[in-house]
PDB file of N, CA and C in Angstrom:
ATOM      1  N   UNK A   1     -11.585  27.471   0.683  1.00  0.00           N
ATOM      2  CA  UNK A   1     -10.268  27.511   0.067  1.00  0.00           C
ATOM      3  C   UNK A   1      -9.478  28.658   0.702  1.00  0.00           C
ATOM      4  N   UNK A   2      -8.137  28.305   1.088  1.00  0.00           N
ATOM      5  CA  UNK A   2      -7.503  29.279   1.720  1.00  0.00           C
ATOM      6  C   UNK A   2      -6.594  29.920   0.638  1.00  0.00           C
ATOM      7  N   UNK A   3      -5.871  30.904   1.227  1.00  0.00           N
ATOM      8  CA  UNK A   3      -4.518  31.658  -0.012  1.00  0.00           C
ATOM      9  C   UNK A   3      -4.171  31.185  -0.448  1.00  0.00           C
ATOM     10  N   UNK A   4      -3.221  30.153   0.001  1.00  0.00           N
ATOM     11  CA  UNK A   4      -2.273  29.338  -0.947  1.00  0.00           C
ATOM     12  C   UNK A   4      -2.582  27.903  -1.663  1.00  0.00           C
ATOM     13  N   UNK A   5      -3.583  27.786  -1.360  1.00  0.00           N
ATOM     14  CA  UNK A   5      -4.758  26.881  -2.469  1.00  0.00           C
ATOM     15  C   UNK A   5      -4.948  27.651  -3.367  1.00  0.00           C
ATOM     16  N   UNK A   6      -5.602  29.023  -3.545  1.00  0.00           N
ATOM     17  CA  UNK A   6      -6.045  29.980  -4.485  1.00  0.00           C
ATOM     18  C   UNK A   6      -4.593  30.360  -5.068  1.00  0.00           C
ATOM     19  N   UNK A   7      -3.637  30.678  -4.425  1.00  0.00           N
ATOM     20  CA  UNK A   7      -2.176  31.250  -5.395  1.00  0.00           C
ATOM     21  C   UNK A   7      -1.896  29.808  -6.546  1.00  0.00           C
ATOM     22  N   UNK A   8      -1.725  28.913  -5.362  1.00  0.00           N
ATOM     23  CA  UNK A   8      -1.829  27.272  -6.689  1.00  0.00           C
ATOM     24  C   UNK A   8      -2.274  26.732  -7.713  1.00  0.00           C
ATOM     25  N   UNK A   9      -3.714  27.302  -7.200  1.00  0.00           N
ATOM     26  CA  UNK A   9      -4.251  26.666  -8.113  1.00  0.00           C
ATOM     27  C   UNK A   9      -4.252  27.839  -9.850  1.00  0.00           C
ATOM     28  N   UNK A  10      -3.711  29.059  -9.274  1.00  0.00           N
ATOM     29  CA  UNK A  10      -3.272  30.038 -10.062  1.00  0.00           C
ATOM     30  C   UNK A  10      -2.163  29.618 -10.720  1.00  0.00           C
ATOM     31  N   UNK A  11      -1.279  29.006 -10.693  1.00  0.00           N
ATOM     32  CA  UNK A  11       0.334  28.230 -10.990  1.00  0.00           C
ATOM     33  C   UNK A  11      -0.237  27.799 -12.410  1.00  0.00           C
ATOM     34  N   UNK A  12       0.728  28.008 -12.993  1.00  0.00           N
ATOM     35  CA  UNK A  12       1.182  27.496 -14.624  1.00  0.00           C
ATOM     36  C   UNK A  12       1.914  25.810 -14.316  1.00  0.00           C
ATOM     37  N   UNK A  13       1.784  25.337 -15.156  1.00  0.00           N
ATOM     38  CA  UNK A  13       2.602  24.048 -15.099  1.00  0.00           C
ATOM     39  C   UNK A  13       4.204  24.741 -15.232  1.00  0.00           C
ATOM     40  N   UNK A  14       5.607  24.301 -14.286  1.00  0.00           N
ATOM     41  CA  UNK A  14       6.368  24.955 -14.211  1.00  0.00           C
ATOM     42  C   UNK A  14       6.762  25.623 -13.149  1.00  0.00           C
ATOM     43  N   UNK A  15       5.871  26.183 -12.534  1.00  0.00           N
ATOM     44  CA  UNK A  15       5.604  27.292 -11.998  1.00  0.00           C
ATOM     45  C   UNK A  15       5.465  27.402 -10.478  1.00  0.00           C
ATOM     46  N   UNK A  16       5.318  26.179 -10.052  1.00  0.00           N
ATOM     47  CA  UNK A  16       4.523  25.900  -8.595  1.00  0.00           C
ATOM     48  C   UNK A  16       5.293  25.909  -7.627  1.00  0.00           C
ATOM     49  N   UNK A  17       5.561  26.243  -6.614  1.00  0.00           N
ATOM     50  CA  UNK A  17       6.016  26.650  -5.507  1.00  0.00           C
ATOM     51  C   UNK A  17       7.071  25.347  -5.595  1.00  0.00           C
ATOM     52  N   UNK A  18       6.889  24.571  -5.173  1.00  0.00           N
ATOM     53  CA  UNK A  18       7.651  22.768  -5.619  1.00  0.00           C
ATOM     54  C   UNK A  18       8.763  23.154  -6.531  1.00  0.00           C
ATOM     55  N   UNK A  19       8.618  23.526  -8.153  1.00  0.00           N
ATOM     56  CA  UNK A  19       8.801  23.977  -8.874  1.00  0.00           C
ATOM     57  C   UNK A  19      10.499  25.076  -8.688  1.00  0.00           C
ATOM     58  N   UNK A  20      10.184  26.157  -8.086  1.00  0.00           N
ATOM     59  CA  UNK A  20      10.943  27.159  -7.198  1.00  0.00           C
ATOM     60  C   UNK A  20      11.723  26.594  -6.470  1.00  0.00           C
ATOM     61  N   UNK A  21      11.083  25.723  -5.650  1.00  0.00           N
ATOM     62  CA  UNK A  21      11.877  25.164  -4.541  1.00  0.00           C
ATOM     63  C   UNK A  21      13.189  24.349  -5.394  1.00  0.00           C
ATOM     64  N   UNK A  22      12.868  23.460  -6.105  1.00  0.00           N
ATOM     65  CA  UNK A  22      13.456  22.611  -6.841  1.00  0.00           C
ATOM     66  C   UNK A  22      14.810  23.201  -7.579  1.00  0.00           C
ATOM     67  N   UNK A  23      14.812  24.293  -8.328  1.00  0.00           N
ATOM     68  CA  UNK A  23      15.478  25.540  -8.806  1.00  0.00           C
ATOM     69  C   UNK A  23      16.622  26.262  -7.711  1.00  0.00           C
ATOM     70  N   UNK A  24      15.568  26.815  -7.019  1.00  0.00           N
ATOM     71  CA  UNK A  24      16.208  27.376  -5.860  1.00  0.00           C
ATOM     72  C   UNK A  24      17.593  26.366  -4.834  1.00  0.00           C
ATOM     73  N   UNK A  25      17.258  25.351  -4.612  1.00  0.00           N
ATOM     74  CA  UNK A  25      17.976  24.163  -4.160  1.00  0.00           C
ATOM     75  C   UNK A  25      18.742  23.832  -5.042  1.00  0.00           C
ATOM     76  N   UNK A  26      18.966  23.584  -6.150  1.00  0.00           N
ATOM     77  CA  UNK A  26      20.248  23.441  -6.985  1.00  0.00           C
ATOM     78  C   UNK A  26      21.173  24.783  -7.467  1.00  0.00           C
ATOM     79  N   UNK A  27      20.350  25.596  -6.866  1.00  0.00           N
ATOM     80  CA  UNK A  27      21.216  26.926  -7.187  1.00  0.00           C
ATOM     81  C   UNK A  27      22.325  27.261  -5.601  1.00  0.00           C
ATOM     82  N   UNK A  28      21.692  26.320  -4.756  1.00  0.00           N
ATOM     83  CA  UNK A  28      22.366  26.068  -3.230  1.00  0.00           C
ATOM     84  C   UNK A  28      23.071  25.298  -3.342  1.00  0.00           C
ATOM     85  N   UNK A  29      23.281  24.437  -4.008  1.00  0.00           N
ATOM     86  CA  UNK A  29      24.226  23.234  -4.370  1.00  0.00           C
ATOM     87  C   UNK A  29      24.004  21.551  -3.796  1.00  0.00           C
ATOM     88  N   UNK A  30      22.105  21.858  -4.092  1.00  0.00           N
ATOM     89  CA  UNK A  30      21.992  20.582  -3.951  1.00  0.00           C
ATOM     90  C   UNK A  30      22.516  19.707  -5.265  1.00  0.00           C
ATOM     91  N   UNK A  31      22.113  18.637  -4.904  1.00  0.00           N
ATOM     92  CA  UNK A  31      22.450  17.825  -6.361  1.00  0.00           C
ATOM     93  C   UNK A  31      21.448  17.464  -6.629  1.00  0.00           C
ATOM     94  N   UNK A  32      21.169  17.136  -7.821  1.00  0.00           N
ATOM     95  CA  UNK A  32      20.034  17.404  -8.933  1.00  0.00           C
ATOM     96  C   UNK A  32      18.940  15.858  -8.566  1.00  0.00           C
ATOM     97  N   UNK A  33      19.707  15.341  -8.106  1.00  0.00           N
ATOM     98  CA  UNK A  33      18.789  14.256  -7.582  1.00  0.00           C
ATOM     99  C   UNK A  33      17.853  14.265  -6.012  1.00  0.00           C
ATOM    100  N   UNK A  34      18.674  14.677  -5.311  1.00  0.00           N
ATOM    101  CA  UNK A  34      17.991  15.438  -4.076  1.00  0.00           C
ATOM    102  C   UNK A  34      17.219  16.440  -4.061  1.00  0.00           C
ATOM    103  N   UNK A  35      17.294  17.371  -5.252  1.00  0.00           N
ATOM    104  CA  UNK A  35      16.150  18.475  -5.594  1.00  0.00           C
ATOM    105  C   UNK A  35      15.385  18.083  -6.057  1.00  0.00           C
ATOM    106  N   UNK A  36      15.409  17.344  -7.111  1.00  0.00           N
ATOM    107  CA  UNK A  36      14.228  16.757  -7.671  1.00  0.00           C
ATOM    108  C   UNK A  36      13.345  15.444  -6.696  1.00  0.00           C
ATOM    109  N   UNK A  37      13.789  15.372  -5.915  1.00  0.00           N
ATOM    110  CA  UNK A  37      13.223  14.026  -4.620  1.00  0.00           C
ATOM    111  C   UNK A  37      12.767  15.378  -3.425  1.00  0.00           C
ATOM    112  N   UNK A  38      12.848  16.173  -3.015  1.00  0.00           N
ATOM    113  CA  UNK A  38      12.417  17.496  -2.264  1.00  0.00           C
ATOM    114  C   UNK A  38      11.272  17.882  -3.055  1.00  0.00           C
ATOM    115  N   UNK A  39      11.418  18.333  -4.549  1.00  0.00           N
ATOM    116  CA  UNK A  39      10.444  18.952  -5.034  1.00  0.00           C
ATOM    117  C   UNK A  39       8.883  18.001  -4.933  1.00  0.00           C
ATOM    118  N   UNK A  40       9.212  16.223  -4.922  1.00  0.00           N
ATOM    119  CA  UNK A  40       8.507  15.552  -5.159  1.00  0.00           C
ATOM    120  C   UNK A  40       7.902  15.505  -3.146  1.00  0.00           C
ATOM    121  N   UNK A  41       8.417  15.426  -2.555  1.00  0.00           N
ATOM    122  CA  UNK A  41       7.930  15.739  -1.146  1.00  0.00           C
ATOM    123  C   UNK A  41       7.189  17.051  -1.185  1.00  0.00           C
ATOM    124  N   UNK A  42       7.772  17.899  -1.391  1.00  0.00           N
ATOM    125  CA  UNK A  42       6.869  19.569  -1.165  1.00  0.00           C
ATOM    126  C   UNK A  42       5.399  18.694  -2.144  1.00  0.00           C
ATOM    127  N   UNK A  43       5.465  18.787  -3.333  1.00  0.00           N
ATOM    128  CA  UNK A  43       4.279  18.550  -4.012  1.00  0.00           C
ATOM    129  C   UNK A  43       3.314  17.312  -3.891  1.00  0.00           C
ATOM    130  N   UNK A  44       3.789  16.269  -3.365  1.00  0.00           N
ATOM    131  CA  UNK A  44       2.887  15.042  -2.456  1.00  0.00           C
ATOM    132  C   UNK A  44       2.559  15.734  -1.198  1.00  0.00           C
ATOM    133  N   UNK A  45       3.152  16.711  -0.589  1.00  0.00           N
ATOM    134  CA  UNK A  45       2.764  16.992   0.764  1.00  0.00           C
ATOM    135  C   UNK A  45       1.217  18.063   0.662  1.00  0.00           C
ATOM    136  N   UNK A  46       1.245  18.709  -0.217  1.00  0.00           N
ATOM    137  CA  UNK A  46       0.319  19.540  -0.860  1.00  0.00           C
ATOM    138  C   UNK A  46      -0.846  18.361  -1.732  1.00  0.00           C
ATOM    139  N   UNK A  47      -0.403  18.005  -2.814  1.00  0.00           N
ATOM    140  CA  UNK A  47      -1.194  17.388  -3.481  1.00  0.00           C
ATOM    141  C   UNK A  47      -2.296  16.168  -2.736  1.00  0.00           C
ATOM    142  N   UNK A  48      -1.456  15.630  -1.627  1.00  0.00           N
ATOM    143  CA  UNK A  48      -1.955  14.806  -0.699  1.00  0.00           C
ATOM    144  C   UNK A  48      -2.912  15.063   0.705  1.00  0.00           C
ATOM    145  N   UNK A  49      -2.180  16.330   0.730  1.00  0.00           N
ATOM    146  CA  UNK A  49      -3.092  16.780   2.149  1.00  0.00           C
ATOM    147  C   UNK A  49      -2.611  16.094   3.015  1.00  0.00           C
ATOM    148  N   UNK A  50      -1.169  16.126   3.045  1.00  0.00           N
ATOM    149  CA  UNK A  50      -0.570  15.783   4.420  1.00  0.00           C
ATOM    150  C   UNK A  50      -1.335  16.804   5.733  1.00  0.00           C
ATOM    151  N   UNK A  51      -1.359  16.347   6.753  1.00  0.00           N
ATOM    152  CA  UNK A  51      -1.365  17.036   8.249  1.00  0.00           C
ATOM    153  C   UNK A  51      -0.351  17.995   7.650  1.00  0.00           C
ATOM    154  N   UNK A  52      -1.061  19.338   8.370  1.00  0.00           N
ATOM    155  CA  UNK A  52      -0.253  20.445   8.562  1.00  0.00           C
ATOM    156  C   UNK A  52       1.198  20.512   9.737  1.00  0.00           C
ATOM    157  N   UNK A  53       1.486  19.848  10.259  1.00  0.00           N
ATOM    158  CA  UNK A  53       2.575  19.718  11.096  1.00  0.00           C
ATOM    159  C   UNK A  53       3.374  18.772   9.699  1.00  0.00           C
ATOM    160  N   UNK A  54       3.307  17.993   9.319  1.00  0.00           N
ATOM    161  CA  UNK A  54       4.101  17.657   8.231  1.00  0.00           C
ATOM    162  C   UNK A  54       4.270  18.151   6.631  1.00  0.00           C
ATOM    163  N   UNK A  55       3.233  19.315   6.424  1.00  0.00           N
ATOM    164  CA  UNK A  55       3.288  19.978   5.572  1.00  0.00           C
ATOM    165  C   UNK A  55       4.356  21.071   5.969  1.00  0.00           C
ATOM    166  N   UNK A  56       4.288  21.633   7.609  1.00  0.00           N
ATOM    167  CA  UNK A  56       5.322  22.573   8.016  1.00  0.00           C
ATOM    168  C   UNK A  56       6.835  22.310   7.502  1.00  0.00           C
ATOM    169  N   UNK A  57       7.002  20.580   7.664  1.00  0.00           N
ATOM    170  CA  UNK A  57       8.244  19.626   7.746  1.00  0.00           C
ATOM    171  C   UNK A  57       8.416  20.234   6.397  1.00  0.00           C
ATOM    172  N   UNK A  58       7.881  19.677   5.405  1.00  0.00           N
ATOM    173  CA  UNK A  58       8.191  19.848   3.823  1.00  0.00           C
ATOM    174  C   UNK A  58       8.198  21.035   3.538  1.00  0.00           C
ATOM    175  N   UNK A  59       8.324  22.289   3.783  1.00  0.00           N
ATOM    176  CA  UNK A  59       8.579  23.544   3.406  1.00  0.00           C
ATOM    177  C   UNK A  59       7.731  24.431   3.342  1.00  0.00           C
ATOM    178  N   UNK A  60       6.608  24.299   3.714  1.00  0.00           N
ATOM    179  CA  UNK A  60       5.023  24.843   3.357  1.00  0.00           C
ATOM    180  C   UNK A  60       5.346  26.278   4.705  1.00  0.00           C
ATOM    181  N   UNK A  61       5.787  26.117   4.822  1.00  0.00           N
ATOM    182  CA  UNK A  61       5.443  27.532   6.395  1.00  0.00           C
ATOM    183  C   UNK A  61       7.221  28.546   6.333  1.00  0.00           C
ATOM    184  N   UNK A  62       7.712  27.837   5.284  1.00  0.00           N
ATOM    185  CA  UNK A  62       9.503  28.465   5.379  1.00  0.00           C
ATOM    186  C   UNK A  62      10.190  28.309   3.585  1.00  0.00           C
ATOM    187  N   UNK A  63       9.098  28.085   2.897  1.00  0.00           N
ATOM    188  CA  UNK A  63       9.390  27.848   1.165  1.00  0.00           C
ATOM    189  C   UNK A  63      10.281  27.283   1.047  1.00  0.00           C
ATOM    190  N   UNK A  64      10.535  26.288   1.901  1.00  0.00           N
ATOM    191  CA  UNK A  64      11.467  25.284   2.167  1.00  0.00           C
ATOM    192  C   UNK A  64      13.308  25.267   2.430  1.00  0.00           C
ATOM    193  N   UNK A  65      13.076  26.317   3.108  1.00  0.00           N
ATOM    194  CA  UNK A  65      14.334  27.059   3.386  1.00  0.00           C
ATOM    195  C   UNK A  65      15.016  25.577   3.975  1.00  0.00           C
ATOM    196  N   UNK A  66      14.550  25.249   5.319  1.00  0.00           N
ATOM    197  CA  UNK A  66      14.999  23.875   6.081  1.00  0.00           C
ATOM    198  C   UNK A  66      15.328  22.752   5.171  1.00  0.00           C
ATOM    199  N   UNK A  67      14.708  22.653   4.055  1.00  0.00           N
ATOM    200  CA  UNK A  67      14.599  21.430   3.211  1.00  0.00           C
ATOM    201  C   UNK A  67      16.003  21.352   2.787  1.00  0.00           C
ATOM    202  N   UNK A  68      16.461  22.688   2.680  1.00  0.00           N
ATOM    203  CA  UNK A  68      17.483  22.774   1.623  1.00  0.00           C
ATOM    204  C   UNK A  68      18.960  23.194   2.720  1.00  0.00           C
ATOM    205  N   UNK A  69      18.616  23.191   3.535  1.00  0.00           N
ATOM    206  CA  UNK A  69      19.472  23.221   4.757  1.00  0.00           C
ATOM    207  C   UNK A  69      19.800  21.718   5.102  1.00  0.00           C
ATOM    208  N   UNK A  70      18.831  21.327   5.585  1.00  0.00           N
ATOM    209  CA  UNK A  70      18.996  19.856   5.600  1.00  0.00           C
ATOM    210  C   UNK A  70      20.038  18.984   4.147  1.00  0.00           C
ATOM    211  N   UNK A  71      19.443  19.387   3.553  1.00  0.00           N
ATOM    212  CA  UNK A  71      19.605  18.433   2.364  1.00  0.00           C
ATOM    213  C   UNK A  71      21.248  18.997   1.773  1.00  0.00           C
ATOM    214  N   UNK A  72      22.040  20.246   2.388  1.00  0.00           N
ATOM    215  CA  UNK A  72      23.554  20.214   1.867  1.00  0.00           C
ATOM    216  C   UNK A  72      23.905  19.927   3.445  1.00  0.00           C
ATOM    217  N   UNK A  73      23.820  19.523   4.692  1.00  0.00           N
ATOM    218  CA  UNK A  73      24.018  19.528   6.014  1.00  0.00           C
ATOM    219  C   UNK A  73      24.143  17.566   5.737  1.00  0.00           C
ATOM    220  N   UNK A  74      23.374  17.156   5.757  1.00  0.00           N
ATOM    221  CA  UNK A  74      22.934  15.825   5.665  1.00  0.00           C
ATOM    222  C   UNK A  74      22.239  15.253   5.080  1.00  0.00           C
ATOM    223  N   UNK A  75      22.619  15.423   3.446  1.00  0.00           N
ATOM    224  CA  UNK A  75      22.124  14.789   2.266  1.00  0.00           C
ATOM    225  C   UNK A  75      21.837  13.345   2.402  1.00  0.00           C
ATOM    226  N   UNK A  76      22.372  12.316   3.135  1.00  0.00           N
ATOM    227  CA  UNK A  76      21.730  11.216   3.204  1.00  0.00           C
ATOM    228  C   UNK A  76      20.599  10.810   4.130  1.00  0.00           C
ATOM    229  N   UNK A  77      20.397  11.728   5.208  1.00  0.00           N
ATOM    230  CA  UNK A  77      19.423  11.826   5.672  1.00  0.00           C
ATOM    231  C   UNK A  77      18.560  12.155   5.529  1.00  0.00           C
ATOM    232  N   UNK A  78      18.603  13.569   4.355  1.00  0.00           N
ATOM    233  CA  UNK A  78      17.430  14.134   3.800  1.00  0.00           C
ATOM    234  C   UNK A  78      16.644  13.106   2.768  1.00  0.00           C
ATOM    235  N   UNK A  79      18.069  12.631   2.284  1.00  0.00           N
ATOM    236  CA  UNK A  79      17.414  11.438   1.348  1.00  0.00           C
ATOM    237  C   UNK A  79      16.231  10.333   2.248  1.00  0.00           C
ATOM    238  N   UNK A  80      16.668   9.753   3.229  1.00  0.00           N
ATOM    239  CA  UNK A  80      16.069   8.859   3.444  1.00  0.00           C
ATOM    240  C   UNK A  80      15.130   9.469   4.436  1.00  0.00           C
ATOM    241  N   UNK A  81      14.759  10.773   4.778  1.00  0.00           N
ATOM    242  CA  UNK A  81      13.685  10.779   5.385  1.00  0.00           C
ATOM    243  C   UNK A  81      12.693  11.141   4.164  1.00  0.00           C
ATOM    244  N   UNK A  82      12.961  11.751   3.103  1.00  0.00           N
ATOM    245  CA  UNK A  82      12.407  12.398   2.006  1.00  0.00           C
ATOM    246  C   UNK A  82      11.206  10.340   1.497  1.00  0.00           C
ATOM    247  N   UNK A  83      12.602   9.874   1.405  1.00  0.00           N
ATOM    248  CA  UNK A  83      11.926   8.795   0.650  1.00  0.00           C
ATOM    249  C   UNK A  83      10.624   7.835   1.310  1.00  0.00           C
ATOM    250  N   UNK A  84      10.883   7.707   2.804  1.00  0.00           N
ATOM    251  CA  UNK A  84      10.301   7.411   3.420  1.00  0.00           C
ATOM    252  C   UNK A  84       8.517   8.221   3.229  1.00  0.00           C
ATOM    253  N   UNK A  85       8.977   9.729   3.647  1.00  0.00           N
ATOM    254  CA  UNK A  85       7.741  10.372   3.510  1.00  0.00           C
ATOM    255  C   UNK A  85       6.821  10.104   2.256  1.00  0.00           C
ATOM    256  N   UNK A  86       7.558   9.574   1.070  1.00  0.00           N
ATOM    257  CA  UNK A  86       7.173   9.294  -0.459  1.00  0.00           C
ATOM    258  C   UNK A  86       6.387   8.190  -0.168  1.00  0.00           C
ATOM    259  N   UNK A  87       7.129   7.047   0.325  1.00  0.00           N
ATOM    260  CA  UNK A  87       6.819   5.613   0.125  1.00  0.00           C
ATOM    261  C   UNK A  87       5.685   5.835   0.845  1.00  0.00           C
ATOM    262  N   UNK A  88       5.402   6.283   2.139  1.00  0.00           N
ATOM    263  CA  UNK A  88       4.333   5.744   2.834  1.00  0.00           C
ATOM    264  C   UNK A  88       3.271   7.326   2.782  1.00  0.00           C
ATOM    265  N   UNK A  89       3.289   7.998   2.018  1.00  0.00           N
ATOM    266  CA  UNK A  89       2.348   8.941   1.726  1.00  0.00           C
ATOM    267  C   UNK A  89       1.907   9.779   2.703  1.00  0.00           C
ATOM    268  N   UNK A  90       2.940  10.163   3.268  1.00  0.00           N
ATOM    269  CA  UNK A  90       3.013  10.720   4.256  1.00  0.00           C
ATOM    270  C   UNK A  90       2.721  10.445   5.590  1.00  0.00           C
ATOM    271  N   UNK A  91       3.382   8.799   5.964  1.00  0.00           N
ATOM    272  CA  UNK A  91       3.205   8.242   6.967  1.00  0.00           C
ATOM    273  C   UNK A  91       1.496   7.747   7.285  1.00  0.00           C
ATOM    274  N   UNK A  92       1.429   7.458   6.096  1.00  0.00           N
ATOM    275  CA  UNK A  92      -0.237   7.178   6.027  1.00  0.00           C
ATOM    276  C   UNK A  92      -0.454   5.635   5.756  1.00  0.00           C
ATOM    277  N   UNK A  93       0.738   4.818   5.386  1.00  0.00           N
ATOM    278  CA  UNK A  93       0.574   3.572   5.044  1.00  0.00           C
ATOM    279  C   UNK A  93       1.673   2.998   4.046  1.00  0.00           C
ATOM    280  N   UNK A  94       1.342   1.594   3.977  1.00  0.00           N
ATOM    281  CA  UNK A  94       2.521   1.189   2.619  1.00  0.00           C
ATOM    282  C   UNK A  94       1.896   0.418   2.035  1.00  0.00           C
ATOM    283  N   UNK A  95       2.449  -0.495   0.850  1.00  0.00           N
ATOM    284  CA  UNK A  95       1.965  -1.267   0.104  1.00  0.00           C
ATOM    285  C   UNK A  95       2.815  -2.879   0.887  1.00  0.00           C
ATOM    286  N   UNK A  96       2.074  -3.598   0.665  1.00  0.00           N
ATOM    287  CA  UNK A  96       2.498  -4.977   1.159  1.00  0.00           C
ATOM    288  C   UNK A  96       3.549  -5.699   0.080  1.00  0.00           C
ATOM    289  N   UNK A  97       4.333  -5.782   0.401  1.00  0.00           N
ATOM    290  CA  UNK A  97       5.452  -6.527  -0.561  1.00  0.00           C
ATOM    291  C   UNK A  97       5.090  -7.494  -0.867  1.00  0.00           C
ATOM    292  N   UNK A  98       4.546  -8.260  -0.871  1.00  0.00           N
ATOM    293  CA  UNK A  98       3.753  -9.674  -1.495  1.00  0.00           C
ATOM    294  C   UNK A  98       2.583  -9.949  -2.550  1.00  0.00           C
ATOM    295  N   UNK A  99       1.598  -8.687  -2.080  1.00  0.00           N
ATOM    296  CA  UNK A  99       0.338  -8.298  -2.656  1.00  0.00           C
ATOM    297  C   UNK A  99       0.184  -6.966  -3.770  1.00  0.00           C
ATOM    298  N   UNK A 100       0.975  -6.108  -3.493  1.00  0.00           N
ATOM    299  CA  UNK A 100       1.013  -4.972  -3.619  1.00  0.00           C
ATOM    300  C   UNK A 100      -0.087  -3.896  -3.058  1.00  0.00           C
ATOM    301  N   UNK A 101      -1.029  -4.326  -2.137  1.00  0.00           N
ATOM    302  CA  UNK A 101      -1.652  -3.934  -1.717  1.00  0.00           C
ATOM    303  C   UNK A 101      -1.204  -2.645  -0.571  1.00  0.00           C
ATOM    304  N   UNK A 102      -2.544  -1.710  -0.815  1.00  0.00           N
ATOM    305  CA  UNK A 102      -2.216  -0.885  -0.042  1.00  0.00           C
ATOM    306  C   UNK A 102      -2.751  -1.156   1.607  1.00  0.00           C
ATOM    307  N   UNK A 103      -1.700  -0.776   2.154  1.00  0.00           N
ATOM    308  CA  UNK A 103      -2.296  -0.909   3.855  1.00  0.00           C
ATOM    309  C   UNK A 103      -2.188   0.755   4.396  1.00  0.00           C
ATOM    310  N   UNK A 104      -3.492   0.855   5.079  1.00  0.00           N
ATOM    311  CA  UNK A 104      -3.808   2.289   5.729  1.00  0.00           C
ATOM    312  C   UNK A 104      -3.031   1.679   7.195  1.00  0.00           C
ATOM    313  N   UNK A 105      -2.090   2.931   7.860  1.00  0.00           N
ATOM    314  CA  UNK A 105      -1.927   3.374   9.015  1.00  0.00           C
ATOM    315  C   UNK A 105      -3.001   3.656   9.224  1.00  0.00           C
ATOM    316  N   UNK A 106      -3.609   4.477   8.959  1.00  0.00           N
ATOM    317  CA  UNK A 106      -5.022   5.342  10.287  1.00  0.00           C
ATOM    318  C   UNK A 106      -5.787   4.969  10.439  1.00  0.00           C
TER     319      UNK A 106
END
């Protein structure tokens, strides 16, 4: 277990870096729907064990300074790369529109 596994798993419900981020970004003038769709990327990116090059993406190496740059710069882009990263779990796969089945990329 590294630091910021151990600081986390230290986190109060509330509390979690995600959490901050989420706060912090509407105090930048995101809108409350784009913070709350960021916060849900930072915390799938963690909770999931994205690759560390896409954990970098989601704020993990900059407390998501970029996230929130992005997201008043080109809010619809942030949107749709955000959602993307959601849907397919971090570029790990999707569900089949027919089946609902999950399909692995890797």
């Amino acid at each position: 277990m590294n630091e910021r596994d151990e600081y986390i798993l230290d986190c109060t419900p509330g509390n979690y870096p995600w959490d901050g981020w989420e706060k912090q970004a509407r105090e930048r003038g995101v809108s409350d729907e784009l913070a709350t769709l960021g916060r849900a990327v930072m915390r799938e990116a963690y909770q999931h064990q994205w690759g560390e090059k896409l954990r970098t993406l989601c704020g993990w190496d900059d407390d998501g300074k970029i996230m929130i740059e992005l997201a008043l710069a080109c809010p619809k882009r942030a949107r749709l790369i955000w959602n993307k990263l959601l849907e397919t779990d971090g570029c790990r796969g999707s569900y089949n529109p027919k089946t609902g089945e999950w399909i692995s990329w890797l």
